[in-house]
N, C-alpha and C. Protein backbone atom coordinates (compact mmCIF):
# COMPACT_ATOMS: atom_id res chain seq x y z
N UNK A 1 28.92 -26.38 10.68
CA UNK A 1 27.70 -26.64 11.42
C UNK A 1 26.89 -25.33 11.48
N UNK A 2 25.26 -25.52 11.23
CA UNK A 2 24.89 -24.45 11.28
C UNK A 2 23.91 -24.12 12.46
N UNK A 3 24.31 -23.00 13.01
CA UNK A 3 24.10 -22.64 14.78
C UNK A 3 22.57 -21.89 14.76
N UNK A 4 22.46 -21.26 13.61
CA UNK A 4 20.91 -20.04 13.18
C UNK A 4 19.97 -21.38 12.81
N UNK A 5 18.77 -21.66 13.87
CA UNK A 5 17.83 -22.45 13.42
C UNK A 5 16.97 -21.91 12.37
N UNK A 6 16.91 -20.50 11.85
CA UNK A 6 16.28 -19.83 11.09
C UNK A 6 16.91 -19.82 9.64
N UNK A 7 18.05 -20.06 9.38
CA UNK A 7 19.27 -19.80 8.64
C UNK A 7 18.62 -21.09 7.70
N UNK A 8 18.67 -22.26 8.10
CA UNK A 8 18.04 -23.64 7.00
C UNK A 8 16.46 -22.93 6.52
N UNK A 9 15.61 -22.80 7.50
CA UNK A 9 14.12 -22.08 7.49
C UNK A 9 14.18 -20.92 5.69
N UNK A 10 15.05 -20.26 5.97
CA UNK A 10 15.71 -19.14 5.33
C UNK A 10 16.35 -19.49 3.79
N UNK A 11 16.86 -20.89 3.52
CA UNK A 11 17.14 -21.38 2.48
C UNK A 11 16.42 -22.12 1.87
N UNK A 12 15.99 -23.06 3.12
CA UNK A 12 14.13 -23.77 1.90
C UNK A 12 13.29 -22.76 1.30
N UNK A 13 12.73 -21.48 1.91
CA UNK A 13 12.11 -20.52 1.64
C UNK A 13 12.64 -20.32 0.27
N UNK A 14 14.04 -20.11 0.09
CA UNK A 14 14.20 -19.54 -0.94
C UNK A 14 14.13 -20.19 -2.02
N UNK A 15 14.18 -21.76 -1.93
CA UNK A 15 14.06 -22.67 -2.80
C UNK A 15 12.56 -23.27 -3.31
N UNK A 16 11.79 -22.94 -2.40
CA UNK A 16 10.83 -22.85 -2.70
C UNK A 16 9.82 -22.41 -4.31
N UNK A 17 9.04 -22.82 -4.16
CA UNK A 17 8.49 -21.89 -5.65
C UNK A 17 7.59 -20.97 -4.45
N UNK A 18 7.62 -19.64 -5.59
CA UNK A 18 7.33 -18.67 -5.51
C UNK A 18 5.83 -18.28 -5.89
N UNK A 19 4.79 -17.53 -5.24
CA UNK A 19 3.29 -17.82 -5.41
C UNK A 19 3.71 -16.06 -6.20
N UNK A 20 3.41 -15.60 -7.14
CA UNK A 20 3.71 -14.57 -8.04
C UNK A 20 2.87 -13.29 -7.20
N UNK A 21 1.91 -13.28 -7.43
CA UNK A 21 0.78 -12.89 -6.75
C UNK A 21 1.33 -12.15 -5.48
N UNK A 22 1.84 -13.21 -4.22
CA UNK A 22 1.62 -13.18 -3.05
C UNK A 22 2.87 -12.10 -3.01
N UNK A 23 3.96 -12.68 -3.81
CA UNK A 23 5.12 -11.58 -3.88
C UNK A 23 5.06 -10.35 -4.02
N UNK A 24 4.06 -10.22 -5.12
CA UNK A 24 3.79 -8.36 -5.51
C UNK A 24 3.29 -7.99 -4.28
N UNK A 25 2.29 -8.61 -3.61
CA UNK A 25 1.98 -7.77 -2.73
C UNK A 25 2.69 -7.58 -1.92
N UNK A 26 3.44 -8.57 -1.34
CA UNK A 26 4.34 -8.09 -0.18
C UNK A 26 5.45 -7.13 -0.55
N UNK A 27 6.03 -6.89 -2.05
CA UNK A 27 7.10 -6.00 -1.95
C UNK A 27 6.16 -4.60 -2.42
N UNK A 28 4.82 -4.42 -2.50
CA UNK A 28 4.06 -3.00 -2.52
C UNK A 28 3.78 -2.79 -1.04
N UNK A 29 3.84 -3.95 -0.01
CA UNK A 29 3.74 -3.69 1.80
C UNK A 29 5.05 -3.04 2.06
N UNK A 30 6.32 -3.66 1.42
CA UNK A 30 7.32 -3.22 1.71
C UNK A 30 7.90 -2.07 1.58
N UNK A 31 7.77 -1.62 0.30
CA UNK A 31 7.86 -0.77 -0.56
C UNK A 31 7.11 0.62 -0.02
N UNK A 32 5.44 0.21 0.50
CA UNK A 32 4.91 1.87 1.27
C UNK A 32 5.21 1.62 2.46
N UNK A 33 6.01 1.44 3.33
CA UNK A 33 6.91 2.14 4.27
C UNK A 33 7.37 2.62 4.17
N UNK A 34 7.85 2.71 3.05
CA UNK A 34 9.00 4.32 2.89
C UNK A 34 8.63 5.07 1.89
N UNK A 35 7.41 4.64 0.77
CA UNK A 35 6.66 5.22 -0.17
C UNK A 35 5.22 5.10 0.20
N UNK A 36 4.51 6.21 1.27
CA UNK A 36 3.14 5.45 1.47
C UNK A 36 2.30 5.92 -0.02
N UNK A 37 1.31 5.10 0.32
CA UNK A 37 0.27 4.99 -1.30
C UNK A 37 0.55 4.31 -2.40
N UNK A 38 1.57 3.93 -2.08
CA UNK A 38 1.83 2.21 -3.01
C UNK A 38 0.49 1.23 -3.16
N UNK A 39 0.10 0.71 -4.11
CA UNK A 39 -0.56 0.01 -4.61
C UNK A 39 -0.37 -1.27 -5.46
N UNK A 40 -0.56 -2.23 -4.74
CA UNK A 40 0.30 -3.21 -6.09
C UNK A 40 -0.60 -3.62 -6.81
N UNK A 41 -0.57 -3.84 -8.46
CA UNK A 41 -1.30 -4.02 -9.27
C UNK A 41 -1.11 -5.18 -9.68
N UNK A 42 -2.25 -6.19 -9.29
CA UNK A 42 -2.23 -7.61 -9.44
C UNK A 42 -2.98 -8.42 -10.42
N UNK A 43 -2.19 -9.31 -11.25
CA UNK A 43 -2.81 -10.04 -12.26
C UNK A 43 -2.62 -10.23 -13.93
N UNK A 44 -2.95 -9.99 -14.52
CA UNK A 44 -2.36 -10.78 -15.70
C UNK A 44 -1.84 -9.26 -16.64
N UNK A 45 -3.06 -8.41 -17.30
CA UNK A 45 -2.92 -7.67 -18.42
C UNK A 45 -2.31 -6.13 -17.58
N UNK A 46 -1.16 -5.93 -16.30
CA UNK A 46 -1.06 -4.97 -15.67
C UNK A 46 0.38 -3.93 -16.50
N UNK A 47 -0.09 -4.25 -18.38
CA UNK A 47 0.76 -3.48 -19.22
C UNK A 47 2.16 -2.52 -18.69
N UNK A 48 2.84 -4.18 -17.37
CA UNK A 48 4.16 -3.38 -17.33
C UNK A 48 4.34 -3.01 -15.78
N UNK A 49 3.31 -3.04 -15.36
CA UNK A 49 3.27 -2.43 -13.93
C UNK A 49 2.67 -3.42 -13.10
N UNK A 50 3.66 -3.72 -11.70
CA UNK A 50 3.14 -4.97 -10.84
C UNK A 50 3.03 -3.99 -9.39
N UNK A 51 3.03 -2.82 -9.27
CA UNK A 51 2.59 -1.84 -8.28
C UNK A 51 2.51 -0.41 -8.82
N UNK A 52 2.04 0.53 -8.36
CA UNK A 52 2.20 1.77 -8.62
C UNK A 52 3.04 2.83 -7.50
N UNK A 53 3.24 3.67 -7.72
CA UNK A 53 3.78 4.35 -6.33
C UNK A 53 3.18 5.92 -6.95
N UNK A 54 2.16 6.99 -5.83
CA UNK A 54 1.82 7.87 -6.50
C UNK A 54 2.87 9.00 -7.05
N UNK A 55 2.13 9.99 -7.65
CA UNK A 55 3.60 10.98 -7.60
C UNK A 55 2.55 11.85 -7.89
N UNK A 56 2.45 12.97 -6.84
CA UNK A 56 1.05 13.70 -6.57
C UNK A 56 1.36 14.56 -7.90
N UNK A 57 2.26 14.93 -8.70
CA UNK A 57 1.89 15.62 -9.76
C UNK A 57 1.96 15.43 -11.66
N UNK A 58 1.72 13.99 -11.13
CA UNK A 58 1.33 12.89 -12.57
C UNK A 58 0.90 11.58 -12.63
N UNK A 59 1.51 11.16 -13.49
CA UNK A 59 1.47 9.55 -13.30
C UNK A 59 2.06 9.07 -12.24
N UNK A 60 1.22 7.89 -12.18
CA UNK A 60 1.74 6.93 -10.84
C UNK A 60 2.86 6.14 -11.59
N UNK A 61 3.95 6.32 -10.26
CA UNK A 61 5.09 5.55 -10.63
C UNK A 61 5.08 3.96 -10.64
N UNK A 62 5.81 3.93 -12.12
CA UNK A 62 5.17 2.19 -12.06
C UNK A 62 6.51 1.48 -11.31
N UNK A 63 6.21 0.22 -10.64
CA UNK A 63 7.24 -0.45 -9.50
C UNK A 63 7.37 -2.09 -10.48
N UNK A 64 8.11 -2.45 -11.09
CA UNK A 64 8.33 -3.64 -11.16
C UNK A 64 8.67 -4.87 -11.00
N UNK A 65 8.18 -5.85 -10.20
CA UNK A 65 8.09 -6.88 -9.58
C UNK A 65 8.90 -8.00 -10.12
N UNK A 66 9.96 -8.70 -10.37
CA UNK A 66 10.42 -9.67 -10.54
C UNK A 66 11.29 -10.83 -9.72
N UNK A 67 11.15 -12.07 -10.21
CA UNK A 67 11.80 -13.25 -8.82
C UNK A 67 12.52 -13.92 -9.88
N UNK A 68 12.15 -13.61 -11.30
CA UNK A 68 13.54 -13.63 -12.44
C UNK A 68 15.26 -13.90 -12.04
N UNK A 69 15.67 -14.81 -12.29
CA UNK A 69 17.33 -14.55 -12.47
C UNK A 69 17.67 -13.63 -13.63
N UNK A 70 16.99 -13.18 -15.04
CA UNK A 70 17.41 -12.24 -15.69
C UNK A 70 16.50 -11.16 -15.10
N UNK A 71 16.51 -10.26 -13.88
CA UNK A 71 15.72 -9.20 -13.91
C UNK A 71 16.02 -8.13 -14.90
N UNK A 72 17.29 -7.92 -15.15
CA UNK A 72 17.07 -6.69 -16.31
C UNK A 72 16.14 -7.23 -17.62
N UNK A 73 16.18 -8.31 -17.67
CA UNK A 73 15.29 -8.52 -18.88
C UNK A 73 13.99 -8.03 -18.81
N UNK A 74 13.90 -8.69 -17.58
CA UNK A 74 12.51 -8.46 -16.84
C UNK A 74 11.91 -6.91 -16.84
N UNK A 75 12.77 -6.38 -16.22
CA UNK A 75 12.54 -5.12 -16.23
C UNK A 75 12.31 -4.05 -17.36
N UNK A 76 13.59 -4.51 -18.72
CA UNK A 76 13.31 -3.95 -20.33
C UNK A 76 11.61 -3.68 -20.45
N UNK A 77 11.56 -4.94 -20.64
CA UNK A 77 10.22 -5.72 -20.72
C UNK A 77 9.09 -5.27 -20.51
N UNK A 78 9.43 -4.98 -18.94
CA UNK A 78 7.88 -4.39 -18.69
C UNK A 78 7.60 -2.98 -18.82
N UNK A 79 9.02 -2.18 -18.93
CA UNK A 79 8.84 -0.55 -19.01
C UNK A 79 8.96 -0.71 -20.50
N UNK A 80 8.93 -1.43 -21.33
CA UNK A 80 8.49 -1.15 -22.72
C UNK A 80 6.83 -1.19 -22.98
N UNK A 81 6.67 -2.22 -22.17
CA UNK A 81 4.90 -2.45 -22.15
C UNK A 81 4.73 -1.43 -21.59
N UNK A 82 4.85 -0.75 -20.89
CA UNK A 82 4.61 0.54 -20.50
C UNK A 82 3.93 1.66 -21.11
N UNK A 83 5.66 2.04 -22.08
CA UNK A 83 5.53 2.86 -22.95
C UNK A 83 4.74 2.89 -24.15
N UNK A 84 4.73 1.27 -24.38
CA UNK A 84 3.43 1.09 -25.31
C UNK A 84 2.33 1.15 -24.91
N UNK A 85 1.91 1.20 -23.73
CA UNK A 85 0.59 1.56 -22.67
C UNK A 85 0.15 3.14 -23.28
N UNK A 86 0.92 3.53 -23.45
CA UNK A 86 1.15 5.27 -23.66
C UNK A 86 1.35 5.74 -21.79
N UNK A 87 1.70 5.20 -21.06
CA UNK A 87 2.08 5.64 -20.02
C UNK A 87 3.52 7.24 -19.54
N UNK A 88 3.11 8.24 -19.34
CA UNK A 88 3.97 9.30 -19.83
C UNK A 88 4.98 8.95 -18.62
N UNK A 89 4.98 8.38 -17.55
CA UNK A 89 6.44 8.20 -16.39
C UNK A 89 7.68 8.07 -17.00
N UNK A 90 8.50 8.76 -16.40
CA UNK A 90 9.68 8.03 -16.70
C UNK A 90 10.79 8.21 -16.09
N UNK A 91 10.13 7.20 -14.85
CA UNK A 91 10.71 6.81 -13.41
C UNK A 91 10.23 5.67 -13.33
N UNK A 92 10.81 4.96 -12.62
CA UNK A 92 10.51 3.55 -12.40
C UNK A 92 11.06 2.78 -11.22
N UNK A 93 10.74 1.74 -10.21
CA UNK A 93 11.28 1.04 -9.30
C UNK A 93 11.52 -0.24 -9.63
N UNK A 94 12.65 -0.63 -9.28
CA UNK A 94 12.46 -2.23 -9.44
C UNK A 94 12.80 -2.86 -8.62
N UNK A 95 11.83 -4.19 -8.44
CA UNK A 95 12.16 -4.75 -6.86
C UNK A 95 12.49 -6.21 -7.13
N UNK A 96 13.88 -7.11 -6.91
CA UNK A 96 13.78 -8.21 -7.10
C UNK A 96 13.76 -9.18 -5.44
């Protein structure tokens, strides 16, 4: 029996579909609390990067966003688009 009225709340959520969009932003909200100047970069052609995080003495660190069951794929993926960006980082976050 389950006693947490939040706990069912908590499993539809997760079953839910996922609005892509709404996600990046909330894990670039999440994310500058403990990295302020996070930026999440939203929308289609973002060559690899679904937030940035600064790094006052280069490129902005790219943060990668996935709700993927293969996130490492996910992740290959987008730090290759990256590098084909000509993006010089090479640091990276990933948030599933």
């Amino acid at each position: 029996m389950l006693r947490d009225p939040l706990y069912r709340e908590i499993l539809n959520g997760l079953a839910a579909a996922v609005d892509h969009d709404v996600f990046e932003r909330t894990v670039a909200s999440l994310v500058g609390k403990d990295y302020p100047g996070v930026v999440a970069v939203i929308g289609g052609d973002d060559a690899g990067m679904d937030a940035a995080l600064p790094d006052w003495e280069g490129s902005p660190v790219p943060v990668v966003v996935t709700t993927s069951t293969k996130g490492a794929d996910n992740l290959k993926r987008n730090l290759a688009k990256s590098v084909e960006a000509g993006r010089p980082q090479r640091r990276a976050v990933s948030a599933t």
